[in-house]
Structure formats: structure tokens, C-alpha cells
PDB file of N, CA and C in Angstrom:
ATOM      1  N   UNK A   1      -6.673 -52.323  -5.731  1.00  0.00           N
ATOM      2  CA  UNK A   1      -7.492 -51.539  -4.810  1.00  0.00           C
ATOM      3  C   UNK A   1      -7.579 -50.114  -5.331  1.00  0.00           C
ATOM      4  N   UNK A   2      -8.590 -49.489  -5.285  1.00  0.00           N
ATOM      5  CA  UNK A   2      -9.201 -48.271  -5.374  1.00  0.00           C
ATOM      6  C   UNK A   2      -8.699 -47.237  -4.186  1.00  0.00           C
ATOM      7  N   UNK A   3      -8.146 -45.942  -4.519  1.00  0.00           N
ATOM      8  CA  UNK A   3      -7.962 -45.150  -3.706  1.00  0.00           C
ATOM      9  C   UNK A   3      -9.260 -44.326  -2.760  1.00  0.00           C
ATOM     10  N   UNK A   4      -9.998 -44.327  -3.714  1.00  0.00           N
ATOM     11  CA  UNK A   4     -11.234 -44.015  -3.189  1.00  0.00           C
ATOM     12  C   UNK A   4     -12.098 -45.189  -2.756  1.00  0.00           C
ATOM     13  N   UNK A   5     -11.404 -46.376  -2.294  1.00  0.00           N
ATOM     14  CA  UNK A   5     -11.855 -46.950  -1.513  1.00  0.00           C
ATOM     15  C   UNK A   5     -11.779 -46.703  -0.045  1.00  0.00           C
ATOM     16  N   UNK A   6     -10.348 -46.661  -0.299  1.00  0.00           N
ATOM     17  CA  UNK A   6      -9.502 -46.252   1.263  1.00  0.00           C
ATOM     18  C   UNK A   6     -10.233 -44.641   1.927  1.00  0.00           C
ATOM     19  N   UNK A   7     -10.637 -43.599   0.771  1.00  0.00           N
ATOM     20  CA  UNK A   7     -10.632 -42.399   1.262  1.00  0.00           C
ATOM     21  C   UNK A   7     -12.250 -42.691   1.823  1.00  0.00           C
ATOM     22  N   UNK A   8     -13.046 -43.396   0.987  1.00  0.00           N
ATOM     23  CA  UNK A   8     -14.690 -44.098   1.356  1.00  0.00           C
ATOM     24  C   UNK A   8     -14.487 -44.537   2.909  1.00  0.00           C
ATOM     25  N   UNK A   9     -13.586 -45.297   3.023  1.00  0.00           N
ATOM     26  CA  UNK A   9     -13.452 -46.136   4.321  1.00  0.00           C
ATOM     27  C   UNK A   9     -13.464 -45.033   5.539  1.00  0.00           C
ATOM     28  N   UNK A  10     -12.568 -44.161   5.215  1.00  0.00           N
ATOM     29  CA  UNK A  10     -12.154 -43.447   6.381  1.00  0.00           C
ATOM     30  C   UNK A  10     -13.116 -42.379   6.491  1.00  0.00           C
ATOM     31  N   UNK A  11     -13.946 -41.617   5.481  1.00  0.00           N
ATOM     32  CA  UNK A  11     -14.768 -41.263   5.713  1.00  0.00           C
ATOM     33  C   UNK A  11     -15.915 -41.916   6.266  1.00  0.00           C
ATOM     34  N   UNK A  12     -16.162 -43.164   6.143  1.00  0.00           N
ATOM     35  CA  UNK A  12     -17.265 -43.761   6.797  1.00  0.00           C
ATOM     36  C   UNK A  12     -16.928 -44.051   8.439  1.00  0.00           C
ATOM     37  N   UNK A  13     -15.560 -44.303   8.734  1.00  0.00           N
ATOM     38  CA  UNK A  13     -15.391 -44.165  10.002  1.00  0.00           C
ATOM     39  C   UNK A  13     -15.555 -43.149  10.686  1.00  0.00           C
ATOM     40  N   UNK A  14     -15.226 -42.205  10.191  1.00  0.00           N
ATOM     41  CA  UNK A  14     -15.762 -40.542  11.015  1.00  0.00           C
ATOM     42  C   UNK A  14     -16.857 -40.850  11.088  1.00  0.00           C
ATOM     43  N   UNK A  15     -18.122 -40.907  10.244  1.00  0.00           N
ATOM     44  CA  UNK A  15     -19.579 -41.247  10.458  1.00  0.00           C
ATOM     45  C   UNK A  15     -19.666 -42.647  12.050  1.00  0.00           C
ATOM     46  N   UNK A  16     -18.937 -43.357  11.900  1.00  0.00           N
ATOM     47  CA  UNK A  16     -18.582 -44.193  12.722  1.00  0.00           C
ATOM     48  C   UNK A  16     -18.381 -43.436  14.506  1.00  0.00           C
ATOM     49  N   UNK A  17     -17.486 -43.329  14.023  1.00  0.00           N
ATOM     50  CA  UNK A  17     -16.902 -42.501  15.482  1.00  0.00           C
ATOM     51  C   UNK A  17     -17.595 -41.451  16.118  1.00  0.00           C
ATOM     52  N   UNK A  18     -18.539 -40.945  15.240  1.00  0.00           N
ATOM     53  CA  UNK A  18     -19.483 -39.571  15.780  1.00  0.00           C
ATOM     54  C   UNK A  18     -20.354 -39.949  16.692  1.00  0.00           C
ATOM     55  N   UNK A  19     -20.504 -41.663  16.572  1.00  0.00           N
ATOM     56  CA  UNK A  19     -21.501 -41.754  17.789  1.00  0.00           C
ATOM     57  C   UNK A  19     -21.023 -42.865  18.407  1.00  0.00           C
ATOM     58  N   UNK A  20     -21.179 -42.691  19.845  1.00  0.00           N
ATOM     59  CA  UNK A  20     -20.056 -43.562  20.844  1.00  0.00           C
ATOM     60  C   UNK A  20     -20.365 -44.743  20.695  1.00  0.00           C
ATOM     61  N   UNK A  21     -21.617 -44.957  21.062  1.00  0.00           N
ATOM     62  CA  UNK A  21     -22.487 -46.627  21.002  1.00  0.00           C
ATOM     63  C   UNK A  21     -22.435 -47.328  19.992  1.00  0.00           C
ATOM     64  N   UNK A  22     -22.129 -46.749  18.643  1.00  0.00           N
ATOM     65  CA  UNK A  22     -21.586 -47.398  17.622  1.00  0.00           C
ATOM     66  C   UNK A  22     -20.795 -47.480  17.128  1.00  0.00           C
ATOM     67  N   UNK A  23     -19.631 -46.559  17.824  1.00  0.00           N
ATOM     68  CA  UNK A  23     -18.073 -46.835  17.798  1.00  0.00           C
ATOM     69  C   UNK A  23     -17.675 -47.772  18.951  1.00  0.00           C
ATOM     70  N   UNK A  24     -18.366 -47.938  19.894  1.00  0.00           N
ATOM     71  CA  UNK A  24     -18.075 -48.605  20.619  1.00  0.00           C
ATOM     72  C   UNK A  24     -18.291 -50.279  20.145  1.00  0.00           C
ATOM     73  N   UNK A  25     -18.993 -50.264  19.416  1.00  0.00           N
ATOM     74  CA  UNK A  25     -19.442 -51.968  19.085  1.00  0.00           C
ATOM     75  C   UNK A  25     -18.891 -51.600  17.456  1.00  0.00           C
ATOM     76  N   UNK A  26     -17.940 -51.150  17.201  1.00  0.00           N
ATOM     77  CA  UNK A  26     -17.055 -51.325  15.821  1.00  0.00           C
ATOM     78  C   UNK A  26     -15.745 -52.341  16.622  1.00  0.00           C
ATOM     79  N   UNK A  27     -15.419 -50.890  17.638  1.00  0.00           N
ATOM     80  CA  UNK A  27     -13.913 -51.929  18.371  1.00  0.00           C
ATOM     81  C   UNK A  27     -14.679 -53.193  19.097  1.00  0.00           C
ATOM     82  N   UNK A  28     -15.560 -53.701  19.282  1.00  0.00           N
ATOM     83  CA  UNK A  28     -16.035 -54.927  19.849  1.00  0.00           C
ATOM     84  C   UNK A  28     -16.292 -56.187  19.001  1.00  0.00           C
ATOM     85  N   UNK A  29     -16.343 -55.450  17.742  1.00  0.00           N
ATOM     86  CA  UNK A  29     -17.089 -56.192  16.849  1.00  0.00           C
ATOM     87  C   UNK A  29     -15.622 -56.379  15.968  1.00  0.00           C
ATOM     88  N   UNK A  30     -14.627 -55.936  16.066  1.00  0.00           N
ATOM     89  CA  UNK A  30     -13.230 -56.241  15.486  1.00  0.00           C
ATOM     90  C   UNK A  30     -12.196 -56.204  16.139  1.00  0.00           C
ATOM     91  N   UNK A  31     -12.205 -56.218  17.643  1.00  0.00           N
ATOM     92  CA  UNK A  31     -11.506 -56.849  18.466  1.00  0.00           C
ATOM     93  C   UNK A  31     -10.065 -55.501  18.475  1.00  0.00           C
ATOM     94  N   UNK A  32     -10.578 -54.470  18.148  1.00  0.00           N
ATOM     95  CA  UNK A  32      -9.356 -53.464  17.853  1.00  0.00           C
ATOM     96  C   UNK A  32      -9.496 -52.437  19.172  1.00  0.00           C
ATOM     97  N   UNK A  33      -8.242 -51.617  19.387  1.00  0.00           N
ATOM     98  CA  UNK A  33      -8.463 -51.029  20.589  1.00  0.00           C
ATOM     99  C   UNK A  33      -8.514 -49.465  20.391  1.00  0.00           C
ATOM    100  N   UNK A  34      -8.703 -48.346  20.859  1.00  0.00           N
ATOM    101  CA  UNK A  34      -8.669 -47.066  19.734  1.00  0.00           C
ATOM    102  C   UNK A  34      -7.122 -47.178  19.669  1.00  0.00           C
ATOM    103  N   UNK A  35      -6.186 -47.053  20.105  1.00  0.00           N
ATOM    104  CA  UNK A  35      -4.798 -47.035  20.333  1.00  0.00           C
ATOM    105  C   UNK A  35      -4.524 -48.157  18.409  1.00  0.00           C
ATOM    106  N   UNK A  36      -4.931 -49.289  18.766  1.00  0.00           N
ATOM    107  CA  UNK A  36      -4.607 -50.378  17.402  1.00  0.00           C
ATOM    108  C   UNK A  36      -5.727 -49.863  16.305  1.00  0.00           C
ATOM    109  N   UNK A  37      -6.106 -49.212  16.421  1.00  0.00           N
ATOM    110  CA  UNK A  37      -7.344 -48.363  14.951  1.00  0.00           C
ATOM    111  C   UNK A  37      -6.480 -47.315  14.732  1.00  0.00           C
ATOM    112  N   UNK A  38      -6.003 -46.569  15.330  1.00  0.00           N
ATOM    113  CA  UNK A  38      -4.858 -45.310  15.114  1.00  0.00           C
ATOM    114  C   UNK A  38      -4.319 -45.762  14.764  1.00  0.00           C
ATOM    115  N   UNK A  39      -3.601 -46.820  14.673  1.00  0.00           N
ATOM    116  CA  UNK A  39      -2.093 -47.573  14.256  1.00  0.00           C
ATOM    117  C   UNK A  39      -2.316 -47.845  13.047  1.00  0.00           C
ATOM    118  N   UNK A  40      -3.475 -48.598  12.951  1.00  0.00           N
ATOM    119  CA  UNK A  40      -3.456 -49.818  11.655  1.00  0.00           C
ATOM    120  C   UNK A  40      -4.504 -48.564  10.702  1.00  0.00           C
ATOM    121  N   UNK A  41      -5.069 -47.233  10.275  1.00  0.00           N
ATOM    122  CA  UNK A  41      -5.837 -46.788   9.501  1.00  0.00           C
ATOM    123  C   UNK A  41      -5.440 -46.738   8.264  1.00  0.00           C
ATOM    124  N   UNK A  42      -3.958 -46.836   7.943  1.00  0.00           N
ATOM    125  CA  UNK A  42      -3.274 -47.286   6.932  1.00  0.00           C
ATOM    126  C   UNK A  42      -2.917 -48.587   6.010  1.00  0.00           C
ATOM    127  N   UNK A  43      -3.941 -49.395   6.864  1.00  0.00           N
ATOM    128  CA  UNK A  43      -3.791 -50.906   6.809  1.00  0.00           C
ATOM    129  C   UNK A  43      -5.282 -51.656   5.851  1.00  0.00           C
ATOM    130  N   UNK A  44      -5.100 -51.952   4.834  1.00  0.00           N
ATOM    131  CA  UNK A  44      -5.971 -52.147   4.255  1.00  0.00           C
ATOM    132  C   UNK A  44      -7.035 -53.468   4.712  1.00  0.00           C
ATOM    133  N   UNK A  45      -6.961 -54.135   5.687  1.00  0.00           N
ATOM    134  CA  UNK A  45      -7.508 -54.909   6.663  1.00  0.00           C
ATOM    135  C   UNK A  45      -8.061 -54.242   6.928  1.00  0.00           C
ATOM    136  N   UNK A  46      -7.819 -53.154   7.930  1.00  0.00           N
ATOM    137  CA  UNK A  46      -8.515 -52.445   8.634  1.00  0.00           C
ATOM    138  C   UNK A  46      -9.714 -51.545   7.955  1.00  0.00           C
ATOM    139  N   UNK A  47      -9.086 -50.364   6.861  1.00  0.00           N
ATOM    140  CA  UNK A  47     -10.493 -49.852   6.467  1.00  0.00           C
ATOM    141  C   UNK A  47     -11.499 -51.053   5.889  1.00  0.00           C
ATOM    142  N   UNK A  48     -10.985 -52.564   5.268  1.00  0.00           N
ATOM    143  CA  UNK A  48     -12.118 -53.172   4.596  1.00  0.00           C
ATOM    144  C   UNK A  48     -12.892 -53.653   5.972  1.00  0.00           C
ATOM    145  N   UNK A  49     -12.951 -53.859   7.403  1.00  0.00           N
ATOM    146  CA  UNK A  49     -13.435 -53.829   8.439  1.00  0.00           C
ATOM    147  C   UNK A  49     -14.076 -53.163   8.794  1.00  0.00           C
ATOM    148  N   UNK A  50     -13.704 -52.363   8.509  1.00  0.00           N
ATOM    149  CA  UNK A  50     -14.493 -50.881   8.983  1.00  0.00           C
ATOM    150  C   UNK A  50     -16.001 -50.471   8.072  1.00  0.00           C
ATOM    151  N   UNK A  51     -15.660 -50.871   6.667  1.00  0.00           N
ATOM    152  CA  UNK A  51     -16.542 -50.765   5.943  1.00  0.00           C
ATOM    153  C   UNK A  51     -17.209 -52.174   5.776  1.00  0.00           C
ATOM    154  N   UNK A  52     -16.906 -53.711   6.577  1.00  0.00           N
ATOM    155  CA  UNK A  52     -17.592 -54.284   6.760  1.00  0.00           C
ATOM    156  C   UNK A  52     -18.586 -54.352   7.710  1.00  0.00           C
ATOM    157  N   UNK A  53     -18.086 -54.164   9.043  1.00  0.00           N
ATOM    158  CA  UNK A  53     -18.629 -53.585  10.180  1.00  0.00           C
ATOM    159  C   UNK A  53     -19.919 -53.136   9.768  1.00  0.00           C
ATOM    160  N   UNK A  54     -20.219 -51.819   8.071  1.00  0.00           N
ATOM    161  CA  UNK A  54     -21.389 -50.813   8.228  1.00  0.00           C
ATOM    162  C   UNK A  54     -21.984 -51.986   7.221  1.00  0.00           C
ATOM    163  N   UNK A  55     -21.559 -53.512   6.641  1.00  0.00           N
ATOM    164  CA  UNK A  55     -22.134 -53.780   5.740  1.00  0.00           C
ATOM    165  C   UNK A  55     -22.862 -54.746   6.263  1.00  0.00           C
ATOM    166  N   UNK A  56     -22.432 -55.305   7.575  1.00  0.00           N
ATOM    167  CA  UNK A  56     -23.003 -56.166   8.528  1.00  0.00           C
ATOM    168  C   UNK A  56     -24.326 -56.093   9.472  1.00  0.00           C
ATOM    169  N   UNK A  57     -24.438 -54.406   9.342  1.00  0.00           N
ATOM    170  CA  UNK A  57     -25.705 -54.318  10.094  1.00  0.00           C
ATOM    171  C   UNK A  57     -26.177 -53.091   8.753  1.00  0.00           C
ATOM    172  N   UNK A  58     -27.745 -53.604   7.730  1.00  0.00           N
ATOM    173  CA  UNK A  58     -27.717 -52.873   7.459  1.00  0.00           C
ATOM    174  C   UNK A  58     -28.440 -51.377   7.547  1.00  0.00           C
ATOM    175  N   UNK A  59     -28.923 -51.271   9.055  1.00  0.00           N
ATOM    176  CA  UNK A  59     -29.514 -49.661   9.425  1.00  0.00           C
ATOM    177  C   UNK A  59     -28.400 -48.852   8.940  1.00  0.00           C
ATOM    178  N   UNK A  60     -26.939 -49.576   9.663  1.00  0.00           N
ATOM    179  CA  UNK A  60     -25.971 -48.370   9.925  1.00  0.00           C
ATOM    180  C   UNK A  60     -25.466 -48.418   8.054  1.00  0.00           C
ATOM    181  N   UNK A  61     -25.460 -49.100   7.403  1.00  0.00           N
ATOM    182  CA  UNK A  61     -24.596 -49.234   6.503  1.00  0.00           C
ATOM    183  C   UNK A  61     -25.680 -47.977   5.505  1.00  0.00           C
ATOM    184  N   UNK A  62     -27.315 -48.491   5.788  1.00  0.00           N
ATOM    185  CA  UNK A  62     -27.804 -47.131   4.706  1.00  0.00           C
ATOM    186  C   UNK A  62     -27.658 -45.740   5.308  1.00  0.00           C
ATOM    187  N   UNK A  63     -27.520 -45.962   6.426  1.00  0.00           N
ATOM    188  CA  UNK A  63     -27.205 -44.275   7.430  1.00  0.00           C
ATOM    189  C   UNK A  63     -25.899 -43.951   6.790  1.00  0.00           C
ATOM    190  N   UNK A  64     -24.824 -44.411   6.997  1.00  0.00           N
ATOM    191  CA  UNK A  64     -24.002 -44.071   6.780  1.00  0.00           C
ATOM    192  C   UNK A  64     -23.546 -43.632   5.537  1.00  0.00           C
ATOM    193  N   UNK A  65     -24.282 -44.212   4.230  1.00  0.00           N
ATOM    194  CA  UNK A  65     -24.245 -44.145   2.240  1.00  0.00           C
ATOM    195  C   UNK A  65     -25.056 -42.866   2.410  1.00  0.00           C
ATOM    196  N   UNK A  66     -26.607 -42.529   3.602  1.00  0.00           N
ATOM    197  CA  UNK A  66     -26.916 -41.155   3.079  1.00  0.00           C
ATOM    198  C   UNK A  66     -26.142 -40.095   3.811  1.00  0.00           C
ATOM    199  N   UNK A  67     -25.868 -40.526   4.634  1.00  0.00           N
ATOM    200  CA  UNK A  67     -24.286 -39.339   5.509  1.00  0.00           C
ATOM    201  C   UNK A  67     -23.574 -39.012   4.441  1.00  0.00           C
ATOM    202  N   UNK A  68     -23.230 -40.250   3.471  1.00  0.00           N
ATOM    203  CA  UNK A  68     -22.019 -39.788   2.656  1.00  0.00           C
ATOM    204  C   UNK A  68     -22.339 -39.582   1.575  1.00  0.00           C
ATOM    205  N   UNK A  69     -23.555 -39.554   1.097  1.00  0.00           N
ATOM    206  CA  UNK A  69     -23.973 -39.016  -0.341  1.00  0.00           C
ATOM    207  C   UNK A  69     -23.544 -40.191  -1.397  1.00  0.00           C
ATOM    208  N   UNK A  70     -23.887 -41.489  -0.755  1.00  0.00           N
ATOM    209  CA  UNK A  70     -23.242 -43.236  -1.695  1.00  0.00           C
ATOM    210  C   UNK A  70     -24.743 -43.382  -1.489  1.00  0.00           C
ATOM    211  N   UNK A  71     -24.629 -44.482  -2.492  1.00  0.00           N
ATOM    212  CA  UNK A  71     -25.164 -45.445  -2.890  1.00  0.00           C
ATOM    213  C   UNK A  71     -24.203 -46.827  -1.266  1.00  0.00           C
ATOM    214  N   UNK A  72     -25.952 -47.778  -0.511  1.00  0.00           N
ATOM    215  CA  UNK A  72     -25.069 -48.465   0.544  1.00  0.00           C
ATOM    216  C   UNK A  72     -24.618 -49.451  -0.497  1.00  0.00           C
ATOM    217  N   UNK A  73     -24.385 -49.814  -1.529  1.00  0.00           N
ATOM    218  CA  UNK A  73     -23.951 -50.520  -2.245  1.00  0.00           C
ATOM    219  C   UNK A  73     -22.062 -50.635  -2.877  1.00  0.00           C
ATOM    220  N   UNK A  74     -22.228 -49.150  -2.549  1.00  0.00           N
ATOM    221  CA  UNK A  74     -20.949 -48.801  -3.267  1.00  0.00           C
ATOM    222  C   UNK A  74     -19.868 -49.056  -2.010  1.00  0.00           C
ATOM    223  N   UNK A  75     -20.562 -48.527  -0.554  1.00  0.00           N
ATOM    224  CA  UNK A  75     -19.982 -49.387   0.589  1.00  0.00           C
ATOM    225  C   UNK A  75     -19.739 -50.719   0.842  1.00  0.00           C
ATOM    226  N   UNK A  76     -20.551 -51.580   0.299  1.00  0.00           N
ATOM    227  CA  UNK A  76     -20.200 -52.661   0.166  1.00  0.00           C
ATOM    228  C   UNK A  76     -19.348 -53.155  -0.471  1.00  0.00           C
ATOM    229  N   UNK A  77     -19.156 -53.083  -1.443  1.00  0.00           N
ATOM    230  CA  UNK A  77     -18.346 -53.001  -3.098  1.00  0.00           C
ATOM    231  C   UNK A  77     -17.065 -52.786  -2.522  1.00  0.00           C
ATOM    232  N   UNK A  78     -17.038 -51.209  -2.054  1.00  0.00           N
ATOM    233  CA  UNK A  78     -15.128 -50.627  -1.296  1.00  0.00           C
ATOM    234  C   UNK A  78     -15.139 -52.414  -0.247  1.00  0.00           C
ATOM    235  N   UNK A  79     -15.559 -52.766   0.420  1.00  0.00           N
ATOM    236  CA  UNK A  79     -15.768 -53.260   1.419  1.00  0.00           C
ATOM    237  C   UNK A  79     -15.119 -54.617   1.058  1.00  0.00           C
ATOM    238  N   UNK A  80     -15.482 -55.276   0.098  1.00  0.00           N
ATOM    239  CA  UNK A  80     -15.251 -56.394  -0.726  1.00  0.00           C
ATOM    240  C   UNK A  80     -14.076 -56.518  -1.525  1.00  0.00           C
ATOM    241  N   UNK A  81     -13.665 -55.577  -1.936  1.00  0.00           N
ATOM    242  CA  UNK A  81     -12.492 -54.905  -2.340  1.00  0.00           C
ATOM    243  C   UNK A  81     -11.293 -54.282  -1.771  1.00  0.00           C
ATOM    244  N   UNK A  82     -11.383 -53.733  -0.710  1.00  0.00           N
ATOM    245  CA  UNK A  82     -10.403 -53.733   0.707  1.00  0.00           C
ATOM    246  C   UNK A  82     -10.298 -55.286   1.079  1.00  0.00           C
ATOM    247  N   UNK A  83     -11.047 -56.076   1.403  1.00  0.00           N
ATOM    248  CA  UNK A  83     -11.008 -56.849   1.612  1.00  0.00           C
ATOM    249  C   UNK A  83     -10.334 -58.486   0.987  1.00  0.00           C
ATOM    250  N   UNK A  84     -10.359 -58.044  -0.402  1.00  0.00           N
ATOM    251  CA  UNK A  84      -9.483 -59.120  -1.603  1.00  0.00           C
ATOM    252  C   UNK A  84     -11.065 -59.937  -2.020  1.00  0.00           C
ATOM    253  N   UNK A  85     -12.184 -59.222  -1.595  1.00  0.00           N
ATOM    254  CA  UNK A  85     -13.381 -60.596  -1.881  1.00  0.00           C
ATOM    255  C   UNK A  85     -13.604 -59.900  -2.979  1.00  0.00           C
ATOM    256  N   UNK A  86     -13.582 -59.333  -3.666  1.00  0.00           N
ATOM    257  CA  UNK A  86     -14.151 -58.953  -4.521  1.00  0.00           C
ATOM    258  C   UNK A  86     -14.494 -59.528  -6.223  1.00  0.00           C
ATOM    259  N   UNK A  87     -15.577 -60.117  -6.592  1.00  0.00           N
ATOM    260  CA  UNK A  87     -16.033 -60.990  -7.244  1.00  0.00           C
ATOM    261  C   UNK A  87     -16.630 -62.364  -6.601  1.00  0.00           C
ATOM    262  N   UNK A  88     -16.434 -62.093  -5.592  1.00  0.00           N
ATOM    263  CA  UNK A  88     -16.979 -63.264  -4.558  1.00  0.00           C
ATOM    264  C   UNK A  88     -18.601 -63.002  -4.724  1.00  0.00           C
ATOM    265  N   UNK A  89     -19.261 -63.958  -3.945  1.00  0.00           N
ATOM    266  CA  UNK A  89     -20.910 -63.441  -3.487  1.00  0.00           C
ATOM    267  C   UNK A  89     -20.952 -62.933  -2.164  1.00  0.00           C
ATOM    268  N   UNK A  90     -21.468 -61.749  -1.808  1.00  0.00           N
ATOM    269  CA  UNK A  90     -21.434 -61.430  -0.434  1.00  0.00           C
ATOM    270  C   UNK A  90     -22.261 -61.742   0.179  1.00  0.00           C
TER     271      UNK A  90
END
């Protein structure tokens, strides 16, 4: 795993969290509570979730690559890679 995967992740969650309605359907959409997202941000499950979450819908996933000055590809990629898929087909 890439460190700048993890640091990708958590920056994309701030983009995340800035807006309620779509932080709100992150913890819905991964069954996490804010209390268990505080806990686990250290947990490499968790950021590859987080950056699946933006890879799953993709409005938010290109919003979020031009928020962060990525390529939505390279989100995907961290995403697949947090995740252990990486070399898989997504």
C-alpha cells in the first residue's frame, strides 16, 4: 500500500464530510457510525471505503478528483489498492 493512498483517502473524506447529504449516505452506504469512522480512519478497510463510496457514484467521484486536483482515476486506483483489489478489473 501507498502512503499517499491513505493521505488521498482522507483527504477525499474531508471533501466527503463538507456536505451533510453526502456524508450522510457514506455512513449509510457503509454501515459505519461517525463515532466507528473516528475509530477505524486508521484502518485500511476503511479509507479503501471511503474512496470506494466516491468510485461508486461517479458525479461525486469526478467532484471530488477536481476538489483535489486528481485525476478520478487515480481515486479509483488508491481505492483498489486500499482495498487488496488491485490488478483486479473494476
Amino acid at each position: 500500500m501507498n502512503d499517499g493512498d491513505e493521505a488521498l483517502a482522507l483527504h477525499a473524506l474531508g471533501w466527503i464530510l463538507a456536505d451533510e447529504p453526502r456524508a450522510e449516505r457514506l455512513l449509510g452506504m457503509t454501515g459505519l457510525t461517525p463515532e466507528g469512522l473516528r475509530a477505524s480512519l486508521g484502518q485500511r478497510a476503511t479509507l479503501g471505503a471511503v474512496l470506494s463510496f466516491l468510485a461508486a457514484h461517479e458525479p461525486d467521484l469526478v467532484a471530488c478528483a477536481a476538489a483535489l486536483d486528481r485525476e478520478p482515476e487515480t481515486l479509483a486506483a488508491a481505492a483498489r489498492r486500499l482495498e487488496g483489489l488491485e490488478g483486479q478489473d473494476a
